[in-house]
C-alpha atoms as a PDB file:
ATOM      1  CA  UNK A   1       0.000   0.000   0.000  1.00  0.00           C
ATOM      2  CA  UNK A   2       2.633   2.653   1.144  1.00  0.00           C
ATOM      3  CA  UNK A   3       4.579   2.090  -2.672  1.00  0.00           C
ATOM      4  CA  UNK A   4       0.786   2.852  -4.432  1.00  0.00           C
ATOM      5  CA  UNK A   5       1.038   5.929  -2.283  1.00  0.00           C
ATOM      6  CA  UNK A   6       4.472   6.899  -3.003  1.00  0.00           C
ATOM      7  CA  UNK A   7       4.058   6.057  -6.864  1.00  0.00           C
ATOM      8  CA  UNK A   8       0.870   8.349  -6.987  1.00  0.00           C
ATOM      9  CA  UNK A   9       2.477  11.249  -5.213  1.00  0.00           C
ATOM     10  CA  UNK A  10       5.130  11.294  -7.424  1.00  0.00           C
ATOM     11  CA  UNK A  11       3.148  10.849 -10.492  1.00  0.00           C
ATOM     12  CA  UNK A  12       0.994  13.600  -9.533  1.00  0.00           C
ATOM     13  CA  UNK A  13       4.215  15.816  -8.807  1.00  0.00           C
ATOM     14  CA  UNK A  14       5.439  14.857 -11.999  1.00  0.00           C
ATOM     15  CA  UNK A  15       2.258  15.702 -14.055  1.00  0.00           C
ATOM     16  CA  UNK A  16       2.711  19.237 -12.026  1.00  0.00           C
ATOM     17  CA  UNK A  17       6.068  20.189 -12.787  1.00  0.00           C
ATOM     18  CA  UNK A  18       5.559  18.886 -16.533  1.00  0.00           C
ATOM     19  CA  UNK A  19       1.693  20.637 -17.143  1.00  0.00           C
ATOM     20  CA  UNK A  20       2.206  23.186 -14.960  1.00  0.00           C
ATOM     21  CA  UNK A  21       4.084  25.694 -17.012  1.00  0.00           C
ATOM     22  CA  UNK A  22       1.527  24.076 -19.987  1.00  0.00           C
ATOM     23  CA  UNK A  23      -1.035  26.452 -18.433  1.00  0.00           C
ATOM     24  CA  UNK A  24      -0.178  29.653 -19.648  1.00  0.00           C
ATOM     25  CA  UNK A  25      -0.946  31.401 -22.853  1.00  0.00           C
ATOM     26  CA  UNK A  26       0.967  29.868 -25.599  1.00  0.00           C
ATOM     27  CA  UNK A  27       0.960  33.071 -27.484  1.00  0.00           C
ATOM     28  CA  UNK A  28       1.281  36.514 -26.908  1.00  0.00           C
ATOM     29  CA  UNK A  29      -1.329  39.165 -28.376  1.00  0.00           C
ATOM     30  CA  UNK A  30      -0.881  40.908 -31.687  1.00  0.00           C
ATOM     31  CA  UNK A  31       1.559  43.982 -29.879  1.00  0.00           C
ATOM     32  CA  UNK A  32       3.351  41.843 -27.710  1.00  0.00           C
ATOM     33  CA  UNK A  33       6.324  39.544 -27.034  1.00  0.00           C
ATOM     34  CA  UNK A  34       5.638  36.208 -25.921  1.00  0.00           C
ATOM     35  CA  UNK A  35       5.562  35.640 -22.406  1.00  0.00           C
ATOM     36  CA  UNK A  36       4.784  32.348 -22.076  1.00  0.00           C
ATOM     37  CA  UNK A  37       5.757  29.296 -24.411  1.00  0.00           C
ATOM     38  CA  UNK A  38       6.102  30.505 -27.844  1.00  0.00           C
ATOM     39  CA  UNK A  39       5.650  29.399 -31.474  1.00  0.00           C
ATOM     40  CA  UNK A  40       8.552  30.158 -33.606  1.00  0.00           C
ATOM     41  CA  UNK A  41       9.414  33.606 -35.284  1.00  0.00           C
ATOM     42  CA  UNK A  42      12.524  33.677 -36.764  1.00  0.00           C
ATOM     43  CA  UNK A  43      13.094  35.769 -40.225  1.00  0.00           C
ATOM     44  CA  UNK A  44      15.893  36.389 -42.907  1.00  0.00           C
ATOM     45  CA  UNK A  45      15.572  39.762 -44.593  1.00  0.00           C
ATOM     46  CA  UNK A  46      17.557  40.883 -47.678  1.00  0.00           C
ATOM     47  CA  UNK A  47      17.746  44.151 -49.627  1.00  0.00           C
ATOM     48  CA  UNK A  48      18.997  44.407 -53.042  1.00  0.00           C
ATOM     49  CA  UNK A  49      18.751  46.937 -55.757  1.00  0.00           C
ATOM     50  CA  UNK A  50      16.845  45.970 -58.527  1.00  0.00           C
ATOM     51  CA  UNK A  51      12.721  45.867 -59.115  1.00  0.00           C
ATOM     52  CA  UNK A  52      12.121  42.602 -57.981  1.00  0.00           C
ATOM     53  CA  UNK A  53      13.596  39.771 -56.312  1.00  0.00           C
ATOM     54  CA  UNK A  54      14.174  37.126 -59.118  1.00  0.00           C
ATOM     55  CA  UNK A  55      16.468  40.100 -60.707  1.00  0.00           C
ATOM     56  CA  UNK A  56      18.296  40.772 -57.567  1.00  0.00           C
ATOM     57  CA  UNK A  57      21.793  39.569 -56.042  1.00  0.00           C
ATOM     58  CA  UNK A  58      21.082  40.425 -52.244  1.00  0.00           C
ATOM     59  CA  UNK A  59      23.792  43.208 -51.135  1.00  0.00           C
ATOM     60  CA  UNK A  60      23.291  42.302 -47.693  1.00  0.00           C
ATOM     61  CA  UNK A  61      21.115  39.709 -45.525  1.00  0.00           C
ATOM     62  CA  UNK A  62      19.937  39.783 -41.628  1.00  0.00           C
ATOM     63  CA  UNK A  63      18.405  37.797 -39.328  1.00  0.00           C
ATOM     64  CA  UNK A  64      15.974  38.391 -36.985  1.00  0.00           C
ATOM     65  CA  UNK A  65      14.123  36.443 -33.972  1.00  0.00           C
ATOM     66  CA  UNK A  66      11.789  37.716 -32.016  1.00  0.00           C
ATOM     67  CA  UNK A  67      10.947  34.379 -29.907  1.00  0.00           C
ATOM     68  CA  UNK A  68      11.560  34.336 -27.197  1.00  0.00           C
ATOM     69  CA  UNK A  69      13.712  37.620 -27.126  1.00  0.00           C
ATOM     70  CA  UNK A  70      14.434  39.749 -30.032  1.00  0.00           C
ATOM     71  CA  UNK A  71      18.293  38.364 -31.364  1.00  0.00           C
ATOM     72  CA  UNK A  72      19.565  37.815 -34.521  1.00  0.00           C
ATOM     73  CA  UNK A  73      22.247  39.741 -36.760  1.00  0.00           C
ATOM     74  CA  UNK A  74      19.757  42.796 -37.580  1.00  0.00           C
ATOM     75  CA  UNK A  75      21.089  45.770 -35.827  1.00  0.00           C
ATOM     76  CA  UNK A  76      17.777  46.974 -34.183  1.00  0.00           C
ATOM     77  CA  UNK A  77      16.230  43.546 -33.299  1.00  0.00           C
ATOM     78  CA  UNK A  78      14.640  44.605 -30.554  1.00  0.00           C
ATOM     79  CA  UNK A  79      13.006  47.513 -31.859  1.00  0.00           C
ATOM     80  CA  UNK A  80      12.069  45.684 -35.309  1.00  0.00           C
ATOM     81  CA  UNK A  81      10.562  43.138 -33.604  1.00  0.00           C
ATOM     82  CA  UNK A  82       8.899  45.832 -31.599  1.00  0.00           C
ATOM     83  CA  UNK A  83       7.099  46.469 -34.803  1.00  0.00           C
ATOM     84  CA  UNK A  84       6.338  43.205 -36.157  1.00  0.00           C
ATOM     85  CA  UNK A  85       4.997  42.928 -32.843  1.00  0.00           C
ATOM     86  CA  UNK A  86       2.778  45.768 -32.957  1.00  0.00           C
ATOM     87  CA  UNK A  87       1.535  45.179 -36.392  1.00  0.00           C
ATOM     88  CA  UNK A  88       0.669  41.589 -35.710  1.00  0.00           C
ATOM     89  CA  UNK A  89       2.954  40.267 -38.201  1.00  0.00           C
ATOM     90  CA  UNK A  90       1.590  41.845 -41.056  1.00  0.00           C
ATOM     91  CA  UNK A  91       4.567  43.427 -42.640  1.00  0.00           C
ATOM     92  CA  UNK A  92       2.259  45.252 -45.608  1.00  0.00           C
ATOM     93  CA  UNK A  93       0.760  47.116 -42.326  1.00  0.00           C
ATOM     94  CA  UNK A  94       4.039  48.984 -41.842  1.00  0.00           C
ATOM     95  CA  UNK A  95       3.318  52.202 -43.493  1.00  0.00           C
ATOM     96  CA  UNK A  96       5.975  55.416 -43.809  1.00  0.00           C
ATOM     97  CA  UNK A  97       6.360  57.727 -41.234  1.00  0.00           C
ATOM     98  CA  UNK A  98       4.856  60.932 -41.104  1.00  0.00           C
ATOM     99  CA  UNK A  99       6.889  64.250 -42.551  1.00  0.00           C
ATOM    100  CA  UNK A 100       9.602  62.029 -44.310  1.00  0.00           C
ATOM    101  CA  UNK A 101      10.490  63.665 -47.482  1.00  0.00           C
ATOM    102  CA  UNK A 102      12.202  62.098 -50.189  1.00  0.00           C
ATOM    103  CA  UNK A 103      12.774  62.450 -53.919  1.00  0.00           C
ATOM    104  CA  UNK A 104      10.818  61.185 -56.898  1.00  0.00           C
ATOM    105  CA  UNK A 105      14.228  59.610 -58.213  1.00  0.00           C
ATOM    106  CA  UNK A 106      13.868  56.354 -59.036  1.00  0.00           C
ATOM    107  CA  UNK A 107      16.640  53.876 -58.102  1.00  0.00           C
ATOM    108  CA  UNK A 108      14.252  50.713 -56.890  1.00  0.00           C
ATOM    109  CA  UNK A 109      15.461  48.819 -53.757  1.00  0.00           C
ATOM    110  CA  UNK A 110      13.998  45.321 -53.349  1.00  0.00           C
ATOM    111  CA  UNK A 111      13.380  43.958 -49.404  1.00  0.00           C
ATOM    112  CA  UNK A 112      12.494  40.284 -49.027  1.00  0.00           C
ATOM    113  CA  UNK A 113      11.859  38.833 -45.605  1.00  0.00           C
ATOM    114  CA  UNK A 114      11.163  34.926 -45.553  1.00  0.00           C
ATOM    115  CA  UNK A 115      11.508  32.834 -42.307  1.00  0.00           C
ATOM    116  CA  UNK A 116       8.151  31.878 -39.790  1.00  0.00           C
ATOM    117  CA  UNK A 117       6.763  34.611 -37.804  1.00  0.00           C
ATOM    118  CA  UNK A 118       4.964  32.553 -34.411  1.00  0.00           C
ATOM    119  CA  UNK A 119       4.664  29.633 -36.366  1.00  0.00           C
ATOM    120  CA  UNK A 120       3.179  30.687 -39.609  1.00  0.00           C
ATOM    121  CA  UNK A 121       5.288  30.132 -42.940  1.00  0.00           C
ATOM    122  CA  UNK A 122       6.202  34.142 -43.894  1.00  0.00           C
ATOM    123  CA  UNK A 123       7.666  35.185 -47.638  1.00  0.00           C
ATOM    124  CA  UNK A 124       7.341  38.673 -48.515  1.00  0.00           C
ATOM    125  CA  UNK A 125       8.708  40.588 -51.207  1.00  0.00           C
ATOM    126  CA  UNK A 126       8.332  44.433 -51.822  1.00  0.00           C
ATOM    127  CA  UNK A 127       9.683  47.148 -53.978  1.00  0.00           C
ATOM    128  CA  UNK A 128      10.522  50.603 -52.548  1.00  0.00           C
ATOM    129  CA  UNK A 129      11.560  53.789 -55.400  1.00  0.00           C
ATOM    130  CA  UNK A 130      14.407  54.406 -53.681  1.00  0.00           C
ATOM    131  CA  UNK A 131      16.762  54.167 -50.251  1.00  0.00           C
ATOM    132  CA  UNK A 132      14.810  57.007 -48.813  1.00  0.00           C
ATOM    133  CA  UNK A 133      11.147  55.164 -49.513  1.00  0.00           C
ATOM    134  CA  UNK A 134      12.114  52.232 -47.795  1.00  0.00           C
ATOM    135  CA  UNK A 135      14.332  53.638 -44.789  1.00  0.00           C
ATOM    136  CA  UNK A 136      10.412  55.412 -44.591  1.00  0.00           C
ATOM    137  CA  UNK A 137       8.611  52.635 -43.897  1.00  0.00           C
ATOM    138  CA  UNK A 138       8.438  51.345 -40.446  1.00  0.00           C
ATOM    139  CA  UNK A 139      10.653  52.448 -37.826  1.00  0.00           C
ATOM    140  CA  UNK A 140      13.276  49.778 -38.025  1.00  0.00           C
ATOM    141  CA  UNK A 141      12.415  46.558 -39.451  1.00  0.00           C
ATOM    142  CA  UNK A 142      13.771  47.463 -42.766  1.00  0.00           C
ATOM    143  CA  UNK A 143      17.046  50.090 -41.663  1.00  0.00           C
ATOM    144  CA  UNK A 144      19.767  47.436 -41.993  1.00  0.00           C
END
Protein backbone atom coordinates (compact mmCIF):
# COMPACT_ATOMS: atom_id res chain seq x y z
CA UNK A 1 0.00 0.00 0.00
CA UNK A 2 2.63 2.65 1.14
CA UNK A 3 4.58 2.09 -2.67
CA UNK A 4 0.79 2.85 -4.43
CA UNK A 5 1.04 5.93 -2.28
CA UNK A 6 4.47 6.90 -3.00
CA UNK A 7 4.06 6.06 -6.86
CA UNK A 8 0.87 8.35 -6.99
CA UNK A 9 2.48 11.25 -5.21
CA UNK A 10 5.13 11.29 -7.42
CA UNK A 11 3.15 10.85 -10.49
CA UNK A 12 0.99 13.60 -9.53
CA UNK A 13 4.22 15.82 -8.81
CA UNK A 14 5.44 14.86 -12.00
CA UNK A 15 2.26 15.70 -14.05
CA UNK A 16 2.71 19.24 -12.03
CA UNK A 17 6.07 20.19 -12.79
CA UNK A 18 5.56 18.89 -16.53
CA UNK A 19 1.69 20.64 -17.14
CA UNK A 20 2.21 23.19 -14.96
CA UNK A 21 4.08 25.69 -17.01
CA UNK A 22 1.53 24.08 -19.99
CA UNK A 23 -1.04 26.45 -18.43
CA UNK A 24 -0.18 29.65 -19.65
CA UNK A 25 -0.95 31.40 -22.85
CA UNK A 26 0.97 29.87 -25.60
CA UNK A 27 0.96 33.07 -27.48
CA UNK A 28 1.28 36.51 -26.91
CA UNK A 29 -1.33 39.17 -28.38
CA UNK A 30 -0.88 40.91 -31.69
CA UNK A 31 1.56 43.98 -29.88
CA UNK A 32 3.35 41.84 -27.71
CA UNK A 33 6.32 39.54 -27.03
CA UNK A 34 5.64 36.21 -25.92
CA UNK A 35 5.56 35.64 -22.41
CA UNK A 36 4.78 32.35 -22.08
CA UNK A 37 5.76 29.30 -24.41
CA UNK A 38 6.10 30.50 -27.84
CA UNK A 39 5.65 29.40 -31.47
CA UNK A 40 8.55 30.16 -33.61
CA UNK A 41 9.41 33.61 -35.28
CA UNK A 42 12.52 33.68 -36.76
CA UNK A 43 13.09 35.77 -40.22
CA UNK A 44 15.89 36.39 -42.91
CA UNK A 45 15.57 39.76 -44.59
CA UNK A 46 17.56 40.88 -47.68
CA UNK A 47 17.75 44.15 -49.63
CA UNK A 48 19.00 44.41 -53.04
CA UNK A 49 18.75 46.94 -55.76
CA UNK A 50 16.85 45.97 -58.53
CA UNK A 51 12.72 45.87 -59.11
CA UNK A 52 12.12 42.60 -57.98
CA UNK A 53 13.60 39.77 -56.31
CA UNK A 54 14.17 37.13 -59.12
CA UNK A 55 16.47 40.10 -60.71
CA UNK A 56 18.30 40.77 -57.57
CA UNK A 57 21.79 39.57 -56.04
CA UNK A 58 21.08 40.43 -52.24
CA UNK A 59 23.79 43.21 -51.14
CA UNK A 60 23.29 42.30 -47.69
CA UNK A 61 21.12 39.71 -45.53
CA UNK A 62 19.94 39.78 -41.63
CA UNK A 63 18.41 37.80 -39.33
CA UNK A 64 15.97 38.39 -36.98
CA UNK A 65 14.12 36.44 -33.97
CA UNK A 66 11.79 37.72 -32.02
CA UNK A 67 10.95 34.38 -29.91
CA UNK A 68 11.56 34.34 -27.20
CA UNK A 69 13.71 37.62 -27.13
CA UNK A 70 14.43 39.75 -30.03
CA UNK A 71 18.29 38.36 -31.36
CA UNK A 72 19.57 37.82 -34.52
CA UNK A 73 22.25 39.74 -36.76
CA UNK A 74 19.76 42.80 -37.58
CA UNK A 75 21.09 45.77 -35.83
CA UNK A 76 17.78 46.97 -34.18
CA UNK A 77 16.23 43.55 -33.30
CA UNK A 78 14.64 44.61 -30.55
CA UNK A 79 13.01 47.51 -31.86
CA UNK A 80 12.07 45.68 -35.31
CA UNK A 81 10.56 43.14 -33.60
CA UNK A 82 8.90 45.83 -31.60
CA UNK A 83 7.10 46.47 -34.80
CA UNK A 84 6.34 43.20 -36.16
CA UNK A 85 5.00 42.93 -32.84
CA UNK A 86 2.78 45.77 -32.96
CA UNK A 87 1.53 45.18 -36.39
CA UNK A 88 0.67 41.59 -35.71
CA UNK A 89 2.95 40.27 -38.20
CA UNK A 90 1.59 41.85 -41.06
CA UNK A 91 4.57 43.43 -42.64
CA UNK A 92 2.26 45.25 -45.61
CA UNK A 93 0.76 47.12 -42.33
CA UNK A 94 4.04 48.98 -41.84
CA UNK A 95 3.32 52.20 -43.49
CA UNK A 96 5.98 55.42 -43.81
CA UNK A 97 6.36 57.73 -41.23
CA UNK A 98 4.86 60.93 -41.10
CA UNK A 99 6.89 64.25 -42.55
CA UNK A 100 9.60 62.03 -44.31
CA UNK A 101 10.49 63.67 -47.48
CA UNK A 102 12.20 62.10 -50.19
CA UNK A 103 12.77 62.45 -53.92
CA UNK A 104 10.82 61.18 -56.90
CA UNK A 105 14.23 59.61 -58.21
CA UNK A 106 13.87 56.35 -59.04
CA UNK A 107 16.64 53.88 -58.10
CA UNK A 108 14.25 50.71 -56.89
CA UNK A 109 15.46 48.82 -53.76
CA UNK A 110 14.00 45.32 -53.35
CA UNK A 111 13.38 43.96 -49.40
CA UNK A 112 12.49 40.28 -49.03
CA UNK A 113 11.86 38.83 -45.60
CA UNK A 114 11.16 34.93 -45.55
CA UNK A 115 11.51 32.83 -42.31
CA UNK A 116 8.15 31.88 -39.79
CA UNK A 117 6.76 34.61 -37.80
CA UNK A 118 4.96 32.55 -34.41
CA UNK A 119 4.66 29.63 -36.37
CA UNK A 120 3.18 30.69 -39.61
CA UNK A 121 5.29 30.13 -42.94
CA UNK A 122 6.20 34.14 -43.89
CA UNK A 123 7.67 35.19 -47.64
CA UNK A 124 7.34 38.67 -48.52
CA UNK A 125 8.71 40.59 -51.21
CA UNK A 126 8.33 44.43 -51.82
CA UNK A 127 9.68 47.15 -53.98
CA UNK A 128 10.52 50.60 -52.55
CA UNK A 129 11.56 53.79 -55.40
CA UNK A 130 14.41 54.41 -53.68
CA UNK A 131 16.76 54.17 -50.25
CA UNK A 132 14.81 57.01 -48.81
CA UNK A 133 11.15 55.16 -49.51
CA UNK A 134 12.11 52.23 -47.79
CA UNK A 135 14.33 53.64 -44.79
CA UNK A 136 10.41 55.41 -44.59
CA UNK A 137 8.61 52.64 -43.90
CA UNK A 138 8.44 51.35 -40.45
CA UNK A 139 10.65 52.45 -37.83
CA UNK A 140 13.28 49.78 -38.03
CA UNK A 141 12.42 46.56 -39.45
CA UNK A 142 13.77 47.46 -42.77
CA UNK A 143 17.05 50.09 -41.66
CA UNK A 144 19.77 47.44 -41.99
Amino acid sequence: MRNTARWAMTLGLTATAVCGPLTGAALASPGQAPTALYAPSALVLTVGHGESAIAVTPERAVTLTCAPRPSGTHPAAGSACAELWGVGGNIDALTARDGVMCTKQYDPVVITVDGVWQGQRVSYERTFSNECVKNAHGSGLFAF
